[in-house]
N, C-alpha and C. Protein backbone atom coordinates (compact mmCIF):
# COMPACT_ATOMS: atom_id res chain seq x y z
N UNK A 1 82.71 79.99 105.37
CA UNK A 1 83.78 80.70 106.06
C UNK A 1 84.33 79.84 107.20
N UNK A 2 85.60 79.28 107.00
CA UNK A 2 86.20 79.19 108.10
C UNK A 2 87.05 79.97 110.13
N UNK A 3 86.22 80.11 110.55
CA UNK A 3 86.60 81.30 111.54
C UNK A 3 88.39 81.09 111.62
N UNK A 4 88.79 79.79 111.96
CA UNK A 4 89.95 79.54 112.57
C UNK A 4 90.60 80.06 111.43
N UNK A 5 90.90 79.64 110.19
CA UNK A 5 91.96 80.00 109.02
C UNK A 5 92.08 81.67 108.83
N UNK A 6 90.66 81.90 109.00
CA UNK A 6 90.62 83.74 108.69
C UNK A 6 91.29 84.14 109.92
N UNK A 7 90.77 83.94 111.58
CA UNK A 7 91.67 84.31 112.42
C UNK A 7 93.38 84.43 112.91
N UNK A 8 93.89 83.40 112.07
CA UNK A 8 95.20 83.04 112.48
C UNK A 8 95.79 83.67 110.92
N UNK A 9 95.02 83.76 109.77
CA UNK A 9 95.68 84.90 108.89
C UNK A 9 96.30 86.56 109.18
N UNK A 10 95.39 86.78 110.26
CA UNK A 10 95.84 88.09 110.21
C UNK A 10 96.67 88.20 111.55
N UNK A 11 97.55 89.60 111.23
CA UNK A 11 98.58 89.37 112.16
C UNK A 11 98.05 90.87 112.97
N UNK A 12 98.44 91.42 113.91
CA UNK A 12 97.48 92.45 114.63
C UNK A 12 98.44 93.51 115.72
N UNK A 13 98.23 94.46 115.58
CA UNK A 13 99.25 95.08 116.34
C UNK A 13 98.32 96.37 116.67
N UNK A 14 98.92 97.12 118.14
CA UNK A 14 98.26 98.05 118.27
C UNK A 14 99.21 99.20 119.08
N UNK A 15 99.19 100.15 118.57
CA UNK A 15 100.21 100.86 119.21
C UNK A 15 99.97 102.44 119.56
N UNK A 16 100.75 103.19 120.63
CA UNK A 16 100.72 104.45 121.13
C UNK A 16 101.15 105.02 120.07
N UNK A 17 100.37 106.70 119.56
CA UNK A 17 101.01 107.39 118.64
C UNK A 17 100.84 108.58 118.79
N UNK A 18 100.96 109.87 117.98
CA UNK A 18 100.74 111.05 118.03
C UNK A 18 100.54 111.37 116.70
N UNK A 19 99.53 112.69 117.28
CA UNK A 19 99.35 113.48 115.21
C UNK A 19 99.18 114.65 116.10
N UNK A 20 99.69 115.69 115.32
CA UNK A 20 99.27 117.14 115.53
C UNK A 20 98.92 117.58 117.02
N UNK A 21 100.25 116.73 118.31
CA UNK A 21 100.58 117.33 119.29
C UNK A 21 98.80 116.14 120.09
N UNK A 22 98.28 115.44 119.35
CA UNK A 22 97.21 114.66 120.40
C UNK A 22 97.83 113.43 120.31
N UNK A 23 97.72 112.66 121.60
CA UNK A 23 97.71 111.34 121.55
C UNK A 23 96.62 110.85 120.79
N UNK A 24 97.43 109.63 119.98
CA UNK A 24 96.65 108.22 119.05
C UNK A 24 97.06 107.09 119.60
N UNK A 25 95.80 106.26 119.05
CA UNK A 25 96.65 104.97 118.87
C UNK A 25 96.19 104.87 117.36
N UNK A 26 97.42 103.88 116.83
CA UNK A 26 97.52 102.98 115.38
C UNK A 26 97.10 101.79 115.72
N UNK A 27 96.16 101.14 114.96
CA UNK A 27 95.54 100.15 115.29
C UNK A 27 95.77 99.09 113.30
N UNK A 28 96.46 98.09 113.46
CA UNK A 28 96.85 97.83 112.08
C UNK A 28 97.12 96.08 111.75
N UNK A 29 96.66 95.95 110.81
CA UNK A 29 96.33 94.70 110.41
C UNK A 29 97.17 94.10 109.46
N UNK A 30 97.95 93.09 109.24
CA UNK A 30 98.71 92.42 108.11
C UNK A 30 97.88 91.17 107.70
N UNK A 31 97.85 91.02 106.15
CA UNK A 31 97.22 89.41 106.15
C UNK A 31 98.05 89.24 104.57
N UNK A 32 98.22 87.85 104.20
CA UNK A 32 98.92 87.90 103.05
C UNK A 32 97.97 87.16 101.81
N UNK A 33 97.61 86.96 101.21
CA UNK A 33 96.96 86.88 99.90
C UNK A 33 97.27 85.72 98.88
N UNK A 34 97.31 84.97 98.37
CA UNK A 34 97.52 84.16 96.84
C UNK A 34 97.36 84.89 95.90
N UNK A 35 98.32 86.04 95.61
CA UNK A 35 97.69 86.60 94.39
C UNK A 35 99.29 87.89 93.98
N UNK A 36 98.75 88.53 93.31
CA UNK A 36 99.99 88.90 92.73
C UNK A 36 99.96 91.15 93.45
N UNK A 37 101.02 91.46 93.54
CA UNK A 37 100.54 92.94 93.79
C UNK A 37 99.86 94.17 93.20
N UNK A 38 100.12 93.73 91.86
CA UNK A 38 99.36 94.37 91.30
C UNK A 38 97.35 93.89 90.88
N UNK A 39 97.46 92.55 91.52
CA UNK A 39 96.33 92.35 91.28
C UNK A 39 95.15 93.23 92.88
N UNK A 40 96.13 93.04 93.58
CA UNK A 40 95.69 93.18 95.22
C UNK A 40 95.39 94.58 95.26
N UNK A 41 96.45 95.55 94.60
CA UNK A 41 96.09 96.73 94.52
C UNK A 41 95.17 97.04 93.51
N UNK A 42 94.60 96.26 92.30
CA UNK A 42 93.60 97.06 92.18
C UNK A 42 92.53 96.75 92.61
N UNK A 43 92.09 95.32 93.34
CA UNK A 43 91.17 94.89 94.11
C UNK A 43 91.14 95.89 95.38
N UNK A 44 91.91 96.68 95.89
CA UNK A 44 91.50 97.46 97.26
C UNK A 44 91.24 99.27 96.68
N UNK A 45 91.70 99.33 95.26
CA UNK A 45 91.66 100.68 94.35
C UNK A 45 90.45 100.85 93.44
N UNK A 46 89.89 99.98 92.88
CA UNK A 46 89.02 100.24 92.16
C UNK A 46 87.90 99.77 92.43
N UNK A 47 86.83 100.97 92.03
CA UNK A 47 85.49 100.94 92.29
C UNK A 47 84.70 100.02 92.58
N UNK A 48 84.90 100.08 90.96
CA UNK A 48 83.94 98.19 90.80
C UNK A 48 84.39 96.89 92.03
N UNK A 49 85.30 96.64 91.79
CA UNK A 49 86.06 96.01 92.62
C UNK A 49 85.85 96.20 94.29
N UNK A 50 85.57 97.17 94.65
CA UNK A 50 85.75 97.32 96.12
C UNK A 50 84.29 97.17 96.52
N UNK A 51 83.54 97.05 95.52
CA UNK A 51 81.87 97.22 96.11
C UNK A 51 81.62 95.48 95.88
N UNK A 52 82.60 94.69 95.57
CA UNK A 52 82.38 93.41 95.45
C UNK A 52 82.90 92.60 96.94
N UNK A 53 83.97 93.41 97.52
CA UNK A 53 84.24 92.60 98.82
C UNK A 53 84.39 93.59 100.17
N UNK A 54 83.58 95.23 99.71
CA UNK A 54 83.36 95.68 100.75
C UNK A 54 82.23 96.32 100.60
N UNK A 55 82.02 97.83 100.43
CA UNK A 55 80.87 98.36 100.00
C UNK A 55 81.11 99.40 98.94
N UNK A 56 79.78 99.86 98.23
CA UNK A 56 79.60 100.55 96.95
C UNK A 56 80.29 101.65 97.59
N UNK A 57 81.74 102.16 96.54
CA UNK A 57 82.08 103.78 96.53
C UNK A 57 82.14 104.71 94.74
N UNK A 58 81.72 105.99 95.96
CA UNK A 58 81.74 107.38 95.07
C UNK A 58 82.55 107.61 94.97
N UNK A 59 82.72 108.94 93.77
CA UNK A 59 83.37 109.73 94.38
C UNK A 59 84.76 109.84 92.97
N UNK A 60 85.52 111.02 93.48
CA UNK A 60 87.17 110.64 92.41
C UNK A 60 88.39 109.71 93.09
N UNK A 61 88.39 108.67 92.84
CA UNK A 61 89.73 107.55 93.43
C UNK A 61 90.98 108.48 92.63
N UNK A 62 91.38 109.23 93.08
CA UNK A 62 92.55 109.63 92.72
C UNK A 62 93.10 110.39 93.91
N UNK A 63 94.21 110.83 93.83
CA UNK A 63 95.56 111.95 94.97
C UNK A 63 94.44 113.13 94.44
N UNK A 64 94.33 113.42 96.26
CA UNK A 64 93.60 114.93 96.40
C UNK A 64 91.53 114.77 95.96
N UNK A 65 91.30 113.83 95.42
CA UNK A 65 89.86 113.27 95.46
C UNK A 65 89.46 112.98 96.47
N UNK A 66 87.65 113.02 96.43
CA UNK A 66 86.80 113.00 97.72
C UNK A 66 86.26 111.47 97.38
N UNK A 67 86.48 110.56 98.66
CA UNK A 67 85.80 109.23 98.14
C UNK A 67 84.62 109.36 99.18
N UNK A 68 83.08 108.64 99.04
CA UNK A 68 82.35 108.23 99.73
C UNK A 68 81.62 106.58 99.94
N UNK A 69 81.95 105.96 101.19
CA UNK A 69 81.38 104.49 101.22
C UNK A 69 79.84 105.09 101.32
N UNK A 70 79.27 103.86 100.94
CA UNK A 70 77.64 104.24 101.09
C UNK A 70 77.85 103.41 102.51
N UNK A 71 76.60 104.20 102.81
CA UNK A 71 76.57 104.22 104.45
C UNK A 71 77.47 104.17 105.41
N UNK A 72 78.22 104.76 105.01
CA UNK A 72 80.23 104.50 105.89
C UNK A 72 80.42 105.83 105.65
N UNK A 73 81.95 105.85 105.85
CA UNK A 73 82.71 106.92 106.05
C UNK A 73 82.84 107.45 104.55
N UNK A 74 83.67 108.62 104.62
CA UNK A 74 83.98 109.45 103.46
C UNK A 74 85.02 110.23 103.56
N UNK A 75 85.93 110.16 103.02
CA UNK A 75 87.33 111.22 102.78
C UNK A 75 87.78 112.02 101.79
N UNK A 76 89.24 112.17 102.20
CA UNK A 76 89.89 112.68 101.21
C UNK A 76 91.16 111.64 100.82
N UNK A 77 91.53 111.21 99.66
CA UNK A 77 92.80 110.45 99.20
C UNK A 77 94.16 111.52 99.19
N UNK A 78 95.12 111.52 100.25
CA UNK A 78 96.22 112.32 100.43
C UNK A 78 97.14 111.51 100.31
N UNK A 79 97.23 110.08 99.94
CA UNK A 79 98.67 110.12 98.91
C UNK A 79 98.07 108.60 98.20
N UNK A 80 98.97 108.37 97.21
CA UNK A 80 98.50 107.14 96.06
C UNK A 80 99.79 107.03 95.36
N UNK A 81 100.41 106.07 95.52
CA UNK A 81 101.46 105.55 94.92
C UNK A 81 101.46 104.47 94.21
N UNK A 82 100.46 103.91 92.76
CA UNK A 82 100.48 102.63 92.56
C UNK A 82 101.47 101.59 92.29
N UNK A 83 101.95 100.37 93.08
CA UNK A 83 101.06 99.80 93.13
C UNK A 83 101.16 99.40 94.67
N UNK A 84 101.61 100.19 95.72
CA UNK A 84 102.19 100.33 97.11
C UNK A 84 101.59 100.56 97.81
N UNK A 85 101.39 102.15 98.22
CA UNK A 85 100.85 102.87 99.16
C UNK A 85 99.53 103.66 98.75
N UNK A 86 98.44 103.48 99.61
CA UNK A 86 97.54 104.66 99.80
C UNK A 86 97.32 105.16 101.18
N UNK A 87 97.09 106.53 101.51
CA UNK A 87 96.13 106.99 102.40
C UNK A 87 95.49 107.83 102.53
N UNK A 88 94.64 108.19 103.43
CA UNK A 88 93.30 108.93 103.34
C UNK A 88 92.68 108.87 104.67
N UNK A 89 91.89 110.28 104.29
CA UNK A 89 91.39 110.67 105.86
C UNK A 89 90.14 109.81 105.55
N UNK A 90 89.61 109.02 106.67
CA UNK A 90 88.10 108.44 107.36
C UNK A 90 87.25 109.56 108.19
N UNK A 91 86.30 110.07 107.32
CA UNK A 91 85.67 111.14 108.31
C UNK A 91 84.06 110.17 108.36
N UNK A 92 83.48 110.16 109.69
CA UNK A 92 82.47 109.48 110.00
C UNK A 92 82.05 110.02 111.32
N UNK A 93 80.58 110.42 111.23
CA UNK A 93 79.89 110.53 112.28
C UNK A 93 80.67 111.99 113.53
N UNK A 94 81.04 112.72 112.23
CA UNK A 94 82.06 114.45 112.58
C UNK A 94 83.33 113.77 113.33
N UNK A 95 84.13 113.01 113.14
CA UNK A 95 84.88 112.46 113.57
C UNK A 95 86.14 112.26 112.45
N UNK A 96 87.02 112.53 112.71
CA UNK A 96 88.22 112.81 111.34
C UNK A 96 89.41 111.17 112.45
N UNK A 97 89.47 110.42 111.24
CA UNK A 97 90.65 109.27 111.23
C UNK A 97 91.49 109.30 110.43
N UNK A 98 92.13 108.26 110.08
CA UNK A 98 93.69 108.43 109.26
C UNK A 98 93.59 106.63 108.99
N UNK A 99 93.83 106.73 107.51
CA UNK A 99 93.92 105.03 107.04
C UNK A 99 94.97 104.98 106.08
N UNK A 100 95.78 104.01 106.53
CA UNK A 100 96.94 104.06 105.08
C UNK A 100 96.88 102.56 104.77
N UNK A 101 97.23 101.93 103.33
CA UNK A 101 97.04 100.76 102.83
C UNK A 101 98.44 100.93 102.15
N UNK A 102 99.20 99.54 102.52
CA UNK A 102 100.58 99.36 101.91
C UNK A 102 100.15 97.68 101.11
N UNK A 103 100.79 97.56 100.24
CA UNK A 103 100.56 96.31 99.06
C UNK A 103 102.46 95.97 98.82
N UNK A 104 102.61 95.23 99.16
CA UNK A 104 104.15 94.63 98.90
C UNK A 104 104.48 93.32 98.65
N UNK A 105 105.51 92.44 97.93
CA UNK A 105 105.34 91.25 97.64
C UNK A 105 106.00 90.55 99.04
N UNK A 106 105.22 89.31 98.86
CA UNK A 106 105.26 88.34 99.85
C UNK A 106 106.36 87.08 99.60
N UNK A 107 105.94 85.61 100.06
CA UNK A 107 106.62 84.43 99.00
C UNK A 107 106.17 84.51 97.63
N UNK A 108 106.59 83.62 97.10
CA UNK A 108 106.25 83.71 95.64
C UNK A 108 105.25 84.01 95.46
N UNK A 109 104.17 83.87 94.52
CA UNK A 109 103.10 84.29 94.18
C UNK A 109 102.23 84.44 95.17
N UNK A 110 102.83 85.60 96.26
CA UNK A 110 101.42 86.19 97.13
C UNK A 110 102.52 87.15 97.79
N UNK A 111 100.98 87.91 98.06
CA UNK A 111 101.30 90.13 98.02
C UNK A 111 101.24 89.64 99.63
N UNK A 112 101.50 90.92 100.25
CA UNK A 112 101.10 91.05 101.58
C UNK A 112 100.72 92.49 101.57
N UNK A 113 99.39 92.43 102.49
CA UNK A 113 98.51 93.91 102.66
C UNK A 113 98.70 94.22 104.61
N UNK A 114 99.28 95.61 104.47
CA UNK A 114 98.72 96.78 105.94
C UNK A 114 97.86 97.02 105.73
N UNK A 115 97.49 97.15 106.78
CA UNK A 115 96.32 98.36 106.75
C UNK A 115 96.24 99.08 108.13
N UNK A 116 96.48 99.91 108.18
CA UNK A 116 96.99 100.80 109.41
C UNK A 116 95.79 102.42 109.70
N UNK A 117 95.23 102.12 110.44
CA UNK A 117 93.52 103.13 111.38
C UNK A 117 94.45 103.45 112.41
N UNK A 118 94.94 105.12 112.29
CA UNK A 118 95.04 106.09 113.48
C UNK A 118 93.70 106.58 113.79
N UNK A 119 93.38 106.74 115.32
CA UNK A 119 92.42 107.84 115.32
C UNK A 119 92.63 108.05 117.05
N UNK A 120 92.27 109.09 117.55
CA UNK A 120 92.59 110.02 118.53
C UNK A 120 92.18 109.51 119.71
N UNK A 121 92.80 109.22 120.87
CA UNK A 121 92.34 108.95 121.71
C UNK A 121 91.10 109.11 122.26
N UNK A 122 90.26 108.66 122.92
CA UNK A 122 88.68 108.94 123.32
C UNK A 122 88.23 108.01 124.20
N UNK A 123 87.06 108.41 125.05
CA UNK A 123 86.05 107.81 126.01
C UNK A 123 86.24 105.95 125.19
N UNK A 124 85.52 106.34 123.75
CA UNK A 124 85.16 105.29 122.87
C UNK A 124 86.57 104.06 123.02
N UNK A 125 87.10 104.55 122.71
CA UNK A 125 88.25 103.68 122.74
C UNK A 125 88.87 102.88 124.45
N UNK A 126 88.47 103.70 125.62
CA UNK A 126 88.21 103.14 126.61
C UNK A 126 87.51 101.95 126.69
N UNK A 127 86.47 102.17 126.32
CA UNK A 127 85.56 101.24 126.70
C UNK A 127 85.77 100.25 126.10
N UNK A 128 85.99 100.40 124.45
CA UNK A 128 85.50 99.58 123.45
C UNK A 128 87.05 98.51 123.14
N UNK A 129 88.09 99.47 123.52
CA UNK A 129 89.68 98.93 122.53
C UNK A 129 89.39 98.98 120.95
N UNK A 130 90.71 98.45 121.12
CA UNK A 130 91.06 98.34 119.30
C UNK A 130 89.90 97.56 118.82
N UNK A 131 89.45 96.71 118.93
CA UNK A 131 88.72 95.91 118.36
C UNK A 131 87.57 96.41 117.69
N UNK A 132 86.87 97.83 118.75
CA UNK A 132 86.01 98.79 117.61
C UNK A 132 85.89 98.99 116.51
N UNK A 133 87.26 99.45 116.33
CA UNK A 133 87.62 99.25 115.27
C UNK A 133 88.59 98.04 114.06
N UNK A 134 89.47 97.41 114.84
CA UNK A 134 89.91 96.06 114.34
C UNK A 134 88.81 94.91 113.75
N UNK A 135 88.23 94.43 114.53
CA UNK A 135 87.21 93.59 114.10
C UNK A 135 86.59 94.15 112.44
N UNK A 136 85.70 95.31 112.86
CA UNK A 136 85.05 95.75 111.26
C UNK A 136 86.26 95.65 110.10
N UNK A 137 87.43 96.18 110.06
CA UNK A 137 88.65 95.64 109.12
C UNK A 137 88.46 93.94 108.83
N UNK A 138 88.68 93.20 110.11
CA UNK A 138 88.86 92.06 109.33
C UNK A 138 88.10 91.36 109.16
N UNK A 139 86.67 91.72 109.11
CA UNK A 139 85.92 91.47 108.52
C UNK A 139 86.21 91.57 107.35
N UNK A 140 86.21 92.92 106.63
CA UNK A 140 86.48 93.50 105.15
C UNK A 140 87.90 92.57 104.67
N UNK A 141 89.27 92.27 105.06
CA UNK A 141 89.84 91.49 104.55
C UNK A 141 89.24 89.97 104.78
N UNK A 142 88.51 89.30 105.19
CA UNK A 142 88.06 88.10 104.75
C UNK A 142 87.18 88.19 103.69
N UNK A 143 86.39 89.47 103.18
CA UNK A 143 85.92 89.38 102.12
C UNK A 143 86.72 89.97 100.98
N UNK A 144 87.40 90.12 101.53
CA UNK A 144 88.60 90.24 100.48
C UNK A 144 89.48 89.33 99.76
N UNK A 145 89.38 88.15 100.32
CA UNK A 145 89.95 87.17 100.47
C UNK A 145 89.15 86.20 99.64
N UNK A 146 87.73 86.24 99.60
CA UNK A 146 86.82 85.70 99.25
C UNK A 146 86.60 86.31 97.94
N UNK A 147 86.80 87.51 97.22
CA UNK A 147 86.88 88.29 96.15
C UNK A 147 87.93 87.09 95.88
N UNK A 148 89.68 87.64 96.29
CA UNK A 148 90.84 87.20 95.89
C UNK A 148 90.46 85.58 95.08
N UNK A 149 89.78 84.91 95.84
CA UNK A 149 90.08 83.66 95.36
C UNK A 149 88.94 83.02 94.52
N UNK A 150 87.56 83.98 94.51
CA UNK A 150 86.58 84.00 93.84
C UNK A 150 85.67 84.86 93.41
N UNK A 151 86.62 85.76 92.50
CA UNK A 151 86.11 86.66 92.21
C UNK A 151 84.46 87.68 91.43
N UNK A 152 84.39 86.13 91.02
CA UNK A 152 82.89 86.66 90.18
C UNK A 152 81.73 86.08 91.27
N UNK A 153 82.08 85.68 92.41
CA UNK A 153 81.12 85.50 93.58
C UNK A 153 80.41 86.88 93.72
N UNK A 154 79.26 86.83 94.36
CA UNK A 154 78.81 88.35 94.90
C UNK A 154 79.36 88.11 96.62
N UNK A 155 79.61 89.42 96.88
CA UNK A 155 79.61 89.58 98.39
C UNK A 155 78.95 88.42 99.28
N UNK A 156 79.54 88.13 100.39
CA UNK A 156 79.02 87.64 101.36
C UNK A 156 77.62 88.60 102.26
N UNK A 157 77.12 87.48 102.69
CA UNK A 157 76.06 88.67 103.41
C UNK A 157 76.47 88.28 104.84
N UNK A 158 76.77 89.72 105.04
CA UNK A 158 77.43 89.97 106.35
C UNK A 158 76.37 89.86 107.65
N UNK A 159 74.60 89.95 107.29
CA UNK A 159 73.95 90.28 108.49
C UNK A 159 74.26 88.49 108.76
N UNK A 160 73.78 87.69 107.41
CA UNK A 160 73.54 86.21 107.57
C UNK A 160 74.87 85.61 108.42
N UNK A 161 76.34 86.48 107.90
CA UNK A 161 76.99 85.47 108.71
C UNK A 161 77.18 85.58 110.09
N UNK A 162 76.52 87.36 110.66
CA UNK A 162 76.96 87.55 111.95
C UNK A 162 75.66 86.95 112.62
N UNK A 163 74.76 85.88 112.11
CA UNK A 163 74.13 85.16 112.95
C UNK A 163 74.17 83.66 112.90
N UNK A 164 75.00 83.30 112.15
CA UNK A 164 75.25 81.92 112.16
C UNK A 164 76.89 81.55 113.35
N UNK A 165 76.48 80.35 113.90
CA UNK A 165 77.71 79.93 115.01
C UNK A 165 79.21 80.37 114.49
N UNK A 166 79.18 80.41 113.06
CA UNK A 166 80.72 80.35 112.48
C UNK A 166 81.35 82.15 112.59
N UNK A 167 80.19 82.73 112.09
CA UNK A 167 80.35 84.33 112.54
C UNK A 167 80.42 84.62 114.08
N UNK A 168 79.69 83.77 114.73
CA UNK A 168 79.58 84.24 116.22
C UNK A 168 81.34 83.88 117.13
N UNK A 169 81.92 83.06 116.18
CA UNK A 169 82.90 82.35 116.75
C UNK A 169 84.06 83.17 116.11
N UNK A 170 84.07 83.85 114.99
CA UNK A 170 84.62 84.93 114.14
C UNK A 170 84.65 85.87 114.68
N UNK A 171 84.14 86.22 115.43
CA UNK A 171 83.67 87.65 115.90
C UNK A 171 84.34 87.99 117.40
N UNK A 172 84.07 86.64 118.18
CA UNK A 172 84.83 86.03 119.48
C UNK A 172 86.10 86.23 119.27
N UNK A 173 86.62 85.14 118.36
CA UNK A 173 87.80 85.06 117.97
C UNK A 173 89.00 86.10 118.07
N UNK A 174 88.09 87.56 117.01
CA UNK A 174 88.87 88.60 116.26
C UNK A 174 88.99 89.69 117.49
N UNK A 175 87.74 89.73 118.21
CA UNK A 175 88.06 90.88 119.76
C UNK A 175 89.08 90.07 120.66
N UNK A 176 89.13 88.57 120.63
CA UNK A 176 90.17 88.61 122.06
C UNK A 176 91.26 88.59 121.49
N UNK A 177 91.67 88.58 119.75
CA UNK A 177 93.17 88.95 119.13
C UNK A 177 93.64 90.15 119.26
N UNK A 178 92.19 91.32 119.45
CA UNK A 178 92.63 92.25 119.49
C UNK A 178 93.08 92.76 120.94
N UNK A 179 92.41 91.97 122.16
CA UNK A 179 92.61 92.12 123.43
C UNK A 179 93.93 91.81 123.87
N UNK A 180 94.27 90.98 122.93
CA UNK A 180 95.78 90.41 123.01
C UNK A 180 97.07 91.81 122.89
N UNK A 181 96.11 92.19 121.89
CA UNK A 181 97.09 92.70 120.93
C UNK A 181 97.29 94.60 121.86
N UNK A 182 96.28 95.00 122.60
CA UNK A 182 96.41 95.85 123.40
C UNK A 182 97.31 95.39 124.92
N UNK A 183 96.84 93.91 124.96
CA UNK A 183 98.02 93.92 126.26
C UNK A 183 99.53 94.06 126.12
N UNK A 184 99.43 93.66 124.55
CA UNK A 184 101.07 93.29 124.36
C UNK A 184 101.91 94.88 124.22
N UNK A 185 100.55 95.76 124.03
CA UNK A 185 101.36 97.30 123.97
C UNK A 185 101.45 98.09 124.97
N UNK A 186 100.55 97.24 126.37
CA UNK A 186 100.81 97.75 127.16
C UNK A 186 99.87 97.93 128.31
N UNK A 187 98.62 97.93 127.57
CA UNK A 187 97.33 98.26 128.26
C UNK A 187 97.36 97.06 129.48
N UNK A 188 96.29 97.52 130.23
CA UNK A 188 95.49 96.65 131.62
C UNK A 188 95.09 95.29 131.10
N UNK A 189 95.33 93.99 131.67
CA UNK A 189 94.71 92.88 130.84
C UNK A 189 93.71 93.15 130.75
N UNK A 190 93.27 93.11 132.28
CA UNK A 190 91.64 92.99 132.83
C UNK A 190 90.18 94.18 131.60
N UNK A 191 91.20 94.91 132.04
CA UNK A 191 90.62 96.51 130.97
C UNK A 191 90.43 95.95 129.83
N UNK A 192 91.49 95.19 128.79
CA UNK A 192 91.49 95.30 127.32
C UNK A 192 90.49 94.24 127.23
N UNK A 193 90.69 92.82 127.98
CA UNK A 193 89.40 91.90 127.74
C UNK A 193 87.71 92.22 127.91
N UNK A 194 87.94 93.37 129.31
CA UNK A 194 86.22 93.70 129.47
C UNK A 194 85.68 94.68 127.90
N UNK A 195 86.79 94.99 127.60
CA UNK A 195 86.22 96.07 126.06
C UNK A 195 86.21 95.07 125.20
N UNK A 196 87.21 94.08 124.88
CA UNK A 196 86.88 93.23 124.17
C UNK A 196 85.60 92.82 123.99
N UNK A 197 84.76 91.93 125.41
CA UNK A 197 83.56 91.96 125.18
C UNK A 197 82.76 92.51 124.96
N UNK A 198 82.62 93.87 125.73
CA UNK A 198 81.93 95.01 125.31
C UNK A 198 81.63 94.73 123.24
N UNK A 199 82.57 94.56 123.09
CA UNK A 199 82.91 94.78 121.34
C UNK A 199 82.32 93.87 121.07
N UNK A 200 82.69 92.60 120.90
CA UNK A 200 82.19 91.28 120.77
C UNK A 200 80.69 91.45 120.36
N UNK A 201 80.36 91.58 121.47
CA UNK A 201 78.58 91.89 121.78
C UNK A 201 78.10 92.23 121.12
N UNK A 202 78.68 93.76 120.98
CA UNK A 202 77.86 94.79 119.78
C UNK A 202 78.20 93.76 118.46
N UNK A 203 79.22 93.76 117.92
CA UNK A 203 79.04 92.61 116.59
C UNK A 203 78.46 91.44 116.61
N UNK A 204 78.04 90.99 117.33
CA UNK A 204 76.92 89.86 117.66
C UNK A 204 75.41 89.86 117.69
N UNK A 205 75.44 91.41 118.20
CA UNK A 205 73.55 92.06 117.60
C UNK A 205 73.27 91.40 119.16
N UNK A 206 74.69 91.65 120.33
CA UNK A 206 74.01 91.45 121.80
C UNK A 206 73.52 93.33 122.21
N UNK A 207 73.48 93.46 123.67
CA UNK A 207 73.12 94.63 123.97
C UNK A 207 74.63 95.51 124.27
N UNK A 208 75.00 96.89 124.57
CA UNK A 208 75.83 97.18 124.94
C UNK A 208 76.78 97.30 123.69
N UNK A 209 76.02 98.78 122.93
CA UNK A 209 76.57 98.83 121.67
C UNK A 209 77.60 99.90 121.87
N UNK A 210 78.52 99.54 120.79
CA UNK A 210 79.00 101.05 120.93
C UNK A 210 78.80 101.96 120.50
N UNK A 211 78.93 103.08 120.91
CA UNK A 211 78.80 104.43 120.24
C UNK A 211 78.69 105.88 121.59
């Protein structure tokens, strides 16, 4: 794994929102692919497939089906448009989120993927920023990436790489993009970098986890 190439792939945005009269923020990721859209969508749609560059899911993959990650979150699929749009509620730890996945063509032969995490303002998000949640995403698109371009590989092992220098520098990297990416919407510098680290840490297996 290269830290620098995976870091400067993804593009990062973070923004003020609303659902159902509460403040959100949208927290959302672009990265673009070598590959075609219909291949991209069924690499982020199907089963088999998704337990190769993220983790094993249950469940019915269809509009109005219950999906479950093993040891992760679990929803409901509330819309599916192949070969474009999905989204679906993230319920984890009694906590209800919002994830939508857009697939659209890029330059020539390469797709470009959103991926767009509402979830409700909170303590958590004080402390922690986007990156709480940003970071764990792009993680999952670099192994996505690693599917994309080699597909009959097995998964990366994620504990091995978050202890080698190249993960530790990956990990650095992806919280102060995201620290960036809260100042540029508005937030406190000082604020978004101390959560940054805060974040950092915890994906590093330092002390000062979140939750």
């Amino acid at each position: 794994m290269e830290p620098a190439c995976n870091l400067h792939a993804v593009q990062r945005t973070v923004a003020k929102s609303e659902r159902d009269g509460r403040p959100t923020r949208a927290v959302a990721l672009v990265r673009t692919y070598e590959t075609s859209v219909v291949n991209l969508w069924d690499a982020v749609t199907n089963a088999e497939r998704i337990a190769r560059w993220f983790l094993p899911v249950s469940g019915e993959l269809k509009l109005g089906g219950r999906y479950q990650l093993e040891g992760n979150a679990g929803g409901t699929i509330t819309a599916c448009e192949p070969p474009t749009h999905l989204a679906l509620t993230w319920e984890f730890a009694d906590d209800v989120s919002w994830v939508e996945v857009d697939v659209a063509d890029a330059r020539a032969g390469q797709a470009r993927l959103m991926l767009t995490h509402v979830f409700c303002d909170s303590p958590h998000y004080t402390e922690y920023g986007p990156g709480a949640t940003g970071v764990g995403w792009e993680l999952g698109l670099v192994g996505l990436a690693i599917h994309l371009e080699r597909p009959e590989e097995p998964m990366f092992d994620e504990a091995e790489l978050m202890a080698s220098p190249q993960g530790k520098a990956f990990i650095s990297g992806s919280s102060n993009g995201w620290a960036q990416a809260a100042i540029k919407n508005g937030e406190d510098a000082a604020a978004a970098r101390a959560a940054a680290e805060r974040t950092a840490a915890f994906y590093r297996g330092e002390p000062n986890e979140p939750g």
